[in-house]
C-alpha atoms as a PDB file:
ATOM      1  CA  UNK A   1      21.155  18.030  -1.749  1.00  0.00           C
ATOM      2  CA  UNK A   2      19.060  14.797  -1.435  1.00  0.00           C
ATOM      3  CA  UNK A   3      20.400  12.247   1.116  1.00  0.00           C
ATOM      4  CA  UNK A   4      22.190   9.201   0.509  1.00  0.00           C
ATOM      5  CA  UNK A   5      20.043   5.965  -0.585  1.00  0.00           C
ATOM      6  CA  UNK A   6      19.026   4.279   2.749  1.00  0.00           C
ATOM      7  CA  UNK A   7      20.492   0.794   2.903  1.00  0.00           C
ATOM      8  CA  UNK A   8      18.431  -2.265   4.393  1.00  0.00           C
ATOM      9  CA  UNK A   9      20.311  -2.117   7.897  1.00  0.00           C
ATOM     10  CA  UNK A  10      19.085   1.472   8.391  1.00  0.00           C
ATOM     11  CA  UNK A  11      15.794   0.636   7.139  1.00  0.00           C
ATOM     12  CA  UNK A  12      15.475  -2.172   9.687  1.00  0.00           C
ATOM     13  CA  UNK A  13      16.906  -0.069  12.897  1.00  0.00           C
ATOM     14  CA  UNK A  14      14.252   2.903  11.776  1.00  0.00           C
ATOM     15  CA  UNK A  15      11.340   0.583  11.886  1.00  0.00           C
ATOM     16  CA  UNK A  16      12.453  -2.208  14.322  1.00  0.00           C
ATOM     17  CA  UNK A  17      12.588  -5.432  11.785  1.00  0.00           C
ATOM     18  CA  UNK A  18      14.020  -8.322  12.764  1.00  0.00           C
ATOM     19  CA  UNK A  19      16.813 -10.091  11.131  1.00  0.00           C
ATOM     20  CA  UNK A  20      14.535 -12.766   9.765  1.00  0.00           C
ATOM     21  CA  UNK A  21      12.040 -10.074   8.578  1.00  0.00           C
ATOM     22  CA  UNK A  22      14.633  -7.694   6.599  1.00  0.00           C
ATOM     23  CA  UNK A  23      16.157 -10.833   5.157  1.00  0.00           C
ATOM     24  CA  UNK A  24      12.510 -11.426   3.519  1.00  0.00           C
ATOM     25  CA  UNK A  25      12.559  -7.659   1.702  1.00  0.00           C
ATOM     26  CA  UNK A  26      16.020  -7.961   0.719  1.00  0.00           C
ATOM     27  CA  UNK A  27      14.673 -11.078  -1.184  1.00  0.00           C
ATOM     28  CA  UNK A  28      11.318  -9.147  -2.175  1.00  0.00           C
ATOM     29  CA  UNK A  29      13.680  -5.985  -3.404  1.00  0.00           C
ATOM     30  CA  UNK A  30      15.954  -8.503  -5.277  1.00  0.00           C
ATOM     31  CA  UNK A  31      12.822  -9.839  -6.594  1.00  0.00           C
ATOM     32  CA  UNK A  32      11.380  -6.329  -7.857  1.00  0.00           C
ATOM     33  CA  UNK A  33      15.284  -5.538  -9.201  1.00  0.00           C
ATOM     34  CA  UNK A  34      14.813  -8.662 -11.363  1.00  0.00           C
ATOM     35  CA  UNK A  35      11.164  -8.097 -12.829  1.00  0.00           C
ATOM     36  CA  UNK A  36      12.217  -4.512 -13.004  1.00  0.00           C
ATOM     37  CA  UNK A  37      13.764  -5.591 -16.401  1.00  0.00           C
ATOM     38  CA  UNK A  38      11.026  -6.911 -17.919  1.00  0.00           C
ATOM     39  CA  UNK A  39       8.070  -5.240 -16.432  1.00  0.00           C
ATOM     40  CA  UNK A  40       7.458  -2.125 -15.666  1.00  0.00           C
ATOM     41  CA  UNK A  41       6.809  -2.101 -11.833  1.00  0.00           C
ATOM     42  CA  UNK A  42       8.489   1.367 -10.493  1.00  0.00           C
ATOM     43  CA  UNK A  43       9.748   4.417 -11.977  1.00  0.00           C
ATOM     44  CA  UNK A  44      13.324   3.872 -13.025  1.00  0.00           C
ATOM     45  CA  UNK A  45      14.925   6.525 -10.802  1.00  0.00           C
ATOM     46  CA  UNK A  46      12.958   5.331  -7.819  1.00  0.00           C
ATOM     47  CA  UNK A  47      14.982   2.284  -7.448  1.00  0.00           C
ATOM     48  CA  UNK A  48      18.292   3.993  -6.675  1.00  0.00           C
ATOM     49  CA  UNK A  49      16.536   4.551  -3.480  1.00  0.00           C
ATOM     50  CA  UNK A  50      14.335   1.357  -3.587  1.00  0.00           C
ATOM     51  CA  UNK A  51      14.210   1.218   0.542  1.00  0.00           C
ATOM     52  CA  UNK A  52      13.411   4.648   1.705  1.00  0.00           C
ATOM     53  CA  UNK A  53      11.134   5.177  -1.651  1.00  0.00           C
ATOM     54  CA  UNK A  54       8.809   2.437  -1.492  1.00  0.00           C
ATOM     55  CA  UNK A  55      10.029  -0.338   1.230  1.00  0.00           C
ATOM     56  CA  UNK A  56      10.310   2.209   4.131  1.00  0.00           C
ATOM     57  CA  UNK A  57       7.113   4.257   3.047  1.00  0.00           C
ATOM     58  CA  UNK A  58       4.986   1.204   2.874  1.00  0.00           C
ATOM     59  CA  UNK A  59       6.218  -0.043   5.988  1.00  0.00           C
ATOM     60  CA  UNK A  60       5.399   3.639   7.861  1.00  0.00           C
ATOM     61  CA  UNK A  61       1.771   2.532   8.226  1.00  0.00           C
ATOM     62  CA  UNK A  62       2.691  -0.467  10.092  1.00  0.00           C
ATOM     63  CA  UNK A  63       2.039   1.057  13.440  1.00  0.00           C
ATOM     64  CA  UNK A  64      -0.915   2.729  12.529  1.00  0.00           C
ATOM     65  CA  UNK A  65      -3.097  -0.541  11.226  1.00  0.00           C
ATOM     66  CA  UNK A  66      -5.684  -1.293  13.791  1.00  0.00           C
ATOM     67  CA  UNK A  67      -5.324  -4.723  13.488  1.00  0.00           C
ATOM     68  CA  UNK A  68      -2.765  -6.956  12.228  1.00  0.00           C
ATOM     69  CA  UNK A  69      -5.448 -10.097  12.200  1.00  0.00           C
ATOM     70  CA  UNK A  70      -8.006  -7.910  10.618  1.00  0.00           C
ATOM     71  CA  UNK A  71      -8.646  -8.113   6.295  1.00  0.00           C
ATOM     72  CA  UNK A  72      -6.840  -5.664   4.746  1.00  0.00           C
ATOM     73  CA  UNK A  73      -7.530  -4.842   0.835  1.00  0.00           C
ATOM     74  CA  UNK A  74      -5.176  -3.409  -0.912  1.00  0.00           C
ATOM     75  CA  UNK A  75      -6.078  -1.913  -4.458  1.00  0.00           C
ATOM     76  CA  UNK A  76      -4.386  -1.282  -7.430  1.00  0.00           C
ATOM     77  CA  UNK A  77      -1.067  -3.167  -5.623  1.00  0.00           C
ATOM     78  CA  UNK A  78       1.551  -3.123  -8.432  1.00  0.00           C
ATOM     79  CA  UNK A  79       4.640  -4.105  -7.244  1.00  0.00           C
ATOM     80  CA  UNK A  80       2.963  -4.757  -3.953  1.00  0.00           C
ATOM     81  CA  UNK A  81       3.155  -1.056  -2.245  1.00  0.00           C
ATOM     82  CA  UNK A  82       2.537  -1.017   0.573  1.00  0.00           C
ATOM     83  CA  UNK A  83       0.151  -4.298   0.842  1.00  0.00           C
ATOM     84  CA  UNK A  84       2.549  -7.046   0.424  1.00  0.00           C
ATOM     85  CA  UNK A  85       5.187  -5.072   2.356  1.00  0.00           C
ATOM     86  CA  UNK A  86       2.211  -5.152   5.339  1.00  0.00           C
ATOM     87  CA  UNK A  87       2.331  -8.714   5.043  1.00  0.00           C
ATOM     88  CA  UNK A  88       5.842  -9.583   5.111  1.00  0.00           C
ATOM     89  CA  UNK A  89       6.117  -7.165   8.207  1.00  0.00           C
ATOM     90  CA  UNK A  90       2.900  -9.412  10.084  1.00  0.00           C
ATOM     91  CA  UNK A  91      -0.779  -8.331   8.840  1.00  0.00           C
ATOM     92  CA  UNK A  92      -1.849 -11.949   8.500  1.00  0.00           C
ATOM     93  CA  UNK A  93      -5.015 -11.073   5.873  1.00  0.00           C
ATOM     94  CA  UNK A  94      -4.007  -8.937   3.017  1.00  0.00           C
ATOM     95  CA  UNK A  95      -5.524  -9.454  -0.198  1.00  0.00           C
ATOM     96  CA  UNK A  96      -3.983  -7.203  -2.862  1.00  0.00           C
ATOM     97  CA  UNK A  97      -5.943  -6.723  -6.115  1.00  0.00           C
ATOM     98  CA  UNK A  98      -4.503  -5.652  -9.303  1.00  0.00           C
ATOM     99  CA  UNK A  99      -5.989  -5.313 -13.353  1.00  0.00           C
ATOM    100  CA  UNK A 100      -2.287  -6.364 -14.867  1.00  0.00           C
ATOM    101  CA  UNK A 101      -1.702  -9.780 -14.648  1.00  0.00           C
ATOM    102  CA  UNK A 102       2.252  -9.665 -15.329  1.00  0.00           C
ATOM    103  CA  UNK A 103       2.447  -7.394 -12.513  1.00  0.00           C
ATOM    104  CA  UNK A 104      -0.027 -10.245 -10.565  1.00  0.00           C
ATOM    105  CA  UNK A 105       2.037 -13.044 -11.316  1.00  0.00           C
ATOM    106  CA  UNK A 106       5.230 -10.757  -9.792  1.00  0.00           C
ATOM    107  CA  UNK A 107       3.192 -10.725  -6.286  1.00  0.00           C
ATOM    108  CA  UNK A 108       2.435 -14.497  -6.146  1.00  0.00           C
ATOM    109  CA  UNK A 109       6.143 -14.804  -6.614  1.00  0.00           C
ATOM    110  CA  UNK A 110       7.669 -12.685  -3.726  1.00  0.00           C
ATOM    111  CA  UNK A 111       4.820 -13.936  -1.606  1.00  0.00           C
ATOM    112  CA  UNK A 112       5.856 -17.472  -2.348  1.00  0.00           C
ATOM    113  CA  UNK A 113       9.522 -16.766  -2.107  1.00  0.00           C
ATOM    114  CA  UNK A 114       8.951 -14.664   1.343  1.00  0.00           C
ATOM    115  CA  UNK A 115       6.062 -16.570   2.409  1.00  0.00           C
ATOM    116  CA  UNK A 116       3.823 -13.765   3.095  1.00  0.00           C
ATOM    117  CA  UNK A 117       0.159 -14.385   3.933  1.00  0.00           C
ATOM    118  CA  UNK A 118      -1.104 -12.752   0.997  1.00  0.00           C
ATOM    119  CA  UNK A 119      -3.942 -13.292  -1.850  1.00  0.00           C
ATOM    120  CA  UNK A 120      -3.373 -11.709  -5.193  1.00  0.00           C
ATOM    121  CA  UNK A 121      -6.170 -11.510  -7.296  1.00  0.00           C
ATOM    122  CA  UNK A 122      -6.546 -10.033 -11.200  1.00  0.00           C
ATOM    123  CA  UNK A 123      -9.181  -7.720 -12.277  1.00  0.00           C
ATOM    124  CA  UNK A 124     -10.977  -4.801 -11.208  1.00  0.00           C
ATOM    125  CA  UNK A 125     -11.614  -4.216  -7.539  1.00  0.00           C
ATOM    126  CA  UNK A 126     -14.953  -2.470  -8.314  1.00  0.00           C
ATOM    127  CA  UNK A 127     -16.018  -5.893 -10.138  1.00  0.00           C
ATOM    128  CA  UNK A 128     -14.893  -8.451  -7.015  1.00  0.00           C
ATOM    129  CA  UNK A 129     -17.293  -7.502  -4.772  1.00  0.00           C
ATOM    130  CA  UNK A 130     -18.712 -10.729  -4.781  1.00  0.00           C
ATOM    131  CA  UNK A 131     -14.740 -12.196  -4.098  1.00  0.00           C
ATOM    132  CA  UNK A 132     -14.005 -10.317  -1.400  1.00  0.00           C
ATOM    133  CA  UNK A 133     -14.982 -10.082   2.311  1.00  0.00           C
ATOM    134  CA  UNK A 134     -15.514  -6.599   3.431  1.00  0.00           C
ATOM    135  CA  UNK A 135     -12.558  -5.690   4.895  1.00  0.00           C
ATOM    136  CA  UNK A 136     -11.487  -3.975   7.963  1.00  0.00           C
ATOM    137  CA  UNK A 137      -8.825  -1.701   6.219  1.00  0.00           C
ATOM    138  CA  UNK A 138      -8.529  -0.685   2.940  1.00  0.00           C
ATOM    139  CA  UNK A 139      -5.431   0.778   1.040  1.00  0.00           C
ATOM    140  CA  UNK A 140      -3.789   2.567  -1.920  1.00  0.00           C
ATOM    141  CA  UNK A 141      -0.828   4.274  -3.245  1.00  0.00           C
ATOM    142  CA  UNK A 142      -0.242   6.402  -6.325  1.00  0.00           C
ATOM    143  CA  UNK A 143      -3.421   4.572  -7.641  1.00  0.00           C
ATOM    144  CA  UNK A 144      -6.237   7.868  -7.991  1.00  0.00           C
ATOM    145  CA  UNK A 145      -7.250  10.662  -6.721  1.00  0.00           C
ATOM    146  CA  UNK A 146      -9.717  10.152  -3.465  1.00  0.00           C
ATOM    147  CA  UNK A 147     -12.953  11.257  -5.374  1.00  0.00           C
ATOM    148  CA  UNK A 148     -12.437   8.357  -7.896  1.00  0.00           C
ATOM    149  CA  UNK A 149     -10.666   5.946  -5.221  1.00  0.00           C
ATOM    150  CA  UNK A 150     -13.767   6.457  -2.968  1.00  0.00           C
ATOM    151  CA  UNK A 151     -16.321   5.403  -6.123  1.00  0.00           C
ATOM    152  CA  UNK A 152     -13.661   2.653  -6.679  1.00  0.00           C
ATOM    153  CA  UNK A 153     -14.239   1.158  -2.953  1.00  0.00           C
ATOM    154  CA  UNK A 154     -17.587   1.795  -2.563  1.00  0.00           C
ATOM    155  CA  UNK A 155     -18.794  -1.482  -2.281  1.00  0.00           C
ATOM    156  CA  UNK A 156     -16.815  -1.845   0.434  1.00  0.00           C
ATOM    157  CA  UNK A 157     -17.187   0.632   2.514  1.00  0.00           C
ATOM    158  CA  UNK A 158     -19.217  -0.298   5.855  1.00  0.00           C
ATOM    159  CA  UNK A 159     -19.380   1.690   9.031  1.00  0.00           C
ATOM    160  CA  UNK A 160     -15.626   0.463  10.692  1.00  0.00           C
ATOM    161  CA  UNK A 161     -13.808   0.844   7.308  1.00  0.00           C
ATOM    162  CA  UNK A 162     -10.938   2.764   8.130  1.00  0.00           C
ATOM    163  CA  UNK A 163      -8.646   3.770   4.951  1.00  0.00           C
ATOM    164  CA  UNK A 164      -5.034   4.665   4.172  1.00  0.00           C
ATOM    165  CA  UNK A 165      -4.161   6.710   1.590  1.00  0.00           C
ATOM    166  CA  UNK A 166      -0.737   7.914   0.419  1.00  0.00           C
ATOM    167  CA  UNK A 167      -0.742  11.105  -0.987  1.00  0.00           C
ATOM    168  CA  UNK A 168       1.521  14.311  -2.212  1.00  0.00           C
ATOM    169  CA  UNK A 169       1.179  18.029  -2.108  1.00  0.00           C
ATOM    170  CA  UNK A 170      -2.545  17.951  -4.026  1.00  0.00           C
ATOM    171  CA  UNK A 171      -3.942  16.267  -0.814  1.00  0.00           C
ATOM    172  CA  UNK A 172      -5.863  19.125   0.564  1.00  0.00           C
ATOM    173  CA  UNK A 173      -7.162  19.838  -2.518  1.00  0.00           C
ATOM    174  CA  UNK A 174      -8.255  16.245  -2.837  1.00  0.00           C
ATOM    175  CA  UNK A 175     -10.199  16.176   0.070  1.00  0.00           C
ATOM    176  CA  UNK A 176     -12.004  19.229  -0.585  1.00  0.00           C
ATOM    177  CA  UNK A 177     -13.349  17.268  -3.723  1.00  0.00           C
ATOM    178  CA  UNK A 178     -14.070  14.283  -2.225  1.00  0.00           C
ATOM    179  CA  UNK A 179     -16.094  15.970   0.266  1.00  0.00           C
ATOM    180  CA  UNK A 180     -18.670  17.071  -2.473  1.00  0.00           C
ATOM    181  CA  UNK A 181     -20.185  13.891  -2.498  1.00  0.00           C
ATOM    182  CA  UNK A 182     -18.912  12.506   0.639  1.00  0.00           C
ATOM    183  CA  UNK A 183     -18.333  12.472   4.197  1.00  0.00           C
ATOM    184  CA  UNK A 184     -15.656  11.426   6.187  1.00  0.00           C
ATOM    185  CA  UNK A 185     -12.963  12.206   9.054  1.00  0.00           C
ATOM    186  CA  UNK A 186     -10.313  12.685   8.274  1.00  0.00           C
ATOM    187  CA  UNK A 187      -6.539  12.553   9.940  1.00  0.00           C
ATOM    188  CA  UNK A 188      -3.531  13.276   7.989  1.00  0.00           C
ATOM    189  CA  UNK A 189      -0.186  11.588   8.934  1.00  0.00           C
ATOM    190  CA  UNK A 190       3.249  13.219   7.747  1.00  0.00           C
ATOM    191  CA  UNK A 191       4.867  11.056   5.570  1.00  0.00           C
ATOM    192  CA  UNK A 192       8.498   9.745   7.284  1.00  0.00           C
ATOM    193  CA  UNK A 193       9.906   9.263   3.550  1.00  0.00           C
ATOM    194  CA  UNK A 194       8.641  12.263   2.372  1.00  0.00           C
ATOM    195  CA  UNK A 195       8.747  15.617   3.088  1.00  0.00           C
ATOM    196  CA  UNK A 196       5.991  16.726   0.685  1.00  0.00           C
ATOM    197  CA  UNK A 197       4.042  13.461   1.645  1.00  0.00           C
ATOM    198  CA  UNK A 198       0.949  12.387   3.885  1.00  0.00           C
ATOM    199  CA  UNK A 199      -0.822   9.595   4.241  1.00  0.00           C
ATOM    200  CA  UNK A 200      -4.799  10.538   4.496  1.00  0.00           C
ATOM    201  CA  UNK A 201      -6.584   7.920   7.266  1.00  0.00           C
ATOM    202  CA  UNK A 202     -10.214   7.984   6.371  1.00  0.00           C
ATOM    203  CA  UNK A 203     -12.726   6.919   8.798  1.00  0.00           C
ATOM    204  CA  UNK A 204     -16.797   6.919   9.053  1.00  0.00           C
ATOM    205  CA  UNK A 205     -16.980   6.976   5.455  1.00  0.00           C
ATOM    206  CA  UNK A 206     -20.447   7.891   3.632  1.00  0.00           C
ATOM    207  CA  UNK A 207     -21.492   8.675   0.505  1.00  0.00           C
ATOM    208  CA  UNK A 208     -23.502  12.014   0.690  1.00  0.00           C
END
């Protein structure tokens, strides 16, 4: 039987958010609930569940970033999952990249509205190269697979890029893949949200 839709005050005690902070995503999910109408920014179902589904299972990599002062890109962002949730919750450098400008022009509006240090930019990652300063983290999910979203990041992978990837069932088979034409370490972290789920931290990243 699947479990009751978490609300925002059991969000916030399972990942230690302040008042201030939660009241920022409830404006950010009210946000999303509104757009939701017009744009297609999650699946349907997905926000019955809106805080476990994608608010709490951005917000799981929150301990895990290296740095909060550190650049972190965020491709293929959406509705902002999980970069924009990353910067509401304190990583002061996220710059979340995205080829659908409706969905763009969503982000500049919760970050204005919840003042979160964030850059949204419209295009192709793998064309901004020029744009954007290599960053120190890199992230994505439900954007590729990790063959094609290592080719997409290429050009900015350097020897400290460490990335996180969310990813279902097909992971292993994923990495096997990727590992045709690259090397990497990798560490898999269970996903809290989900129990099929796992986020994939790549580190010393090479092309083969």
């Amino acid at each position: 039987m699947a479990a009751d839709p978490l609300t925002p005050e059991a969000f916030a005690e399972a990942c230690d958010v302040s008042r201030e902070t939660l009241a920022r995503l409830e404006t950010y999910v009210d946000l999303l609930r509104r757009w939701q109408k017009a744009i297609n920014l999650v699946s349907r179902g997905s926000l019955n569940d809106v805080w476990r589904r994608h608010v709490w299972d951005s917000a799981q990599l929150m301990p895990h970033i290296p740095d909060p002062t550190a650049p972190i890109l965020d491709i293929g962002s959406g509705a902002g999952f999980p970069g924009l949730i990353l910067a509401i919750l304190g990583v002061e450098n996220v710059t979340l990249v995205d080829s659908d400008a409706r969905k763009c022009s969503f982000l500049r509006e919760v970050a204005r509205q919840t003042g979160a240090p964030a850059t949204v930019l419209t295009g192709r990652v793998e064309a901004m190269a020029d744009e954007i300063p290599p960053p120190a983290v890199i992230t994505a999910r439900a954007v590729a697979s990790l063959p094609l979203l290592l080719d997409t990041i290429k050009l900015y992978i350097r020897p400290n890029t460490v990335c996180f990837f969310h990813k279902g069932r097909q992971a292993d088979v994923e990495i096997e893949a990727a590992q045709k034409d690259w090397r990497f370490t990798v560490s898999r972290i269970p996903s809290q949200t989900d129990a099929s789920g796992v986020i994939l931290r790549l580190e010393d990243i090479a092309r083969d």
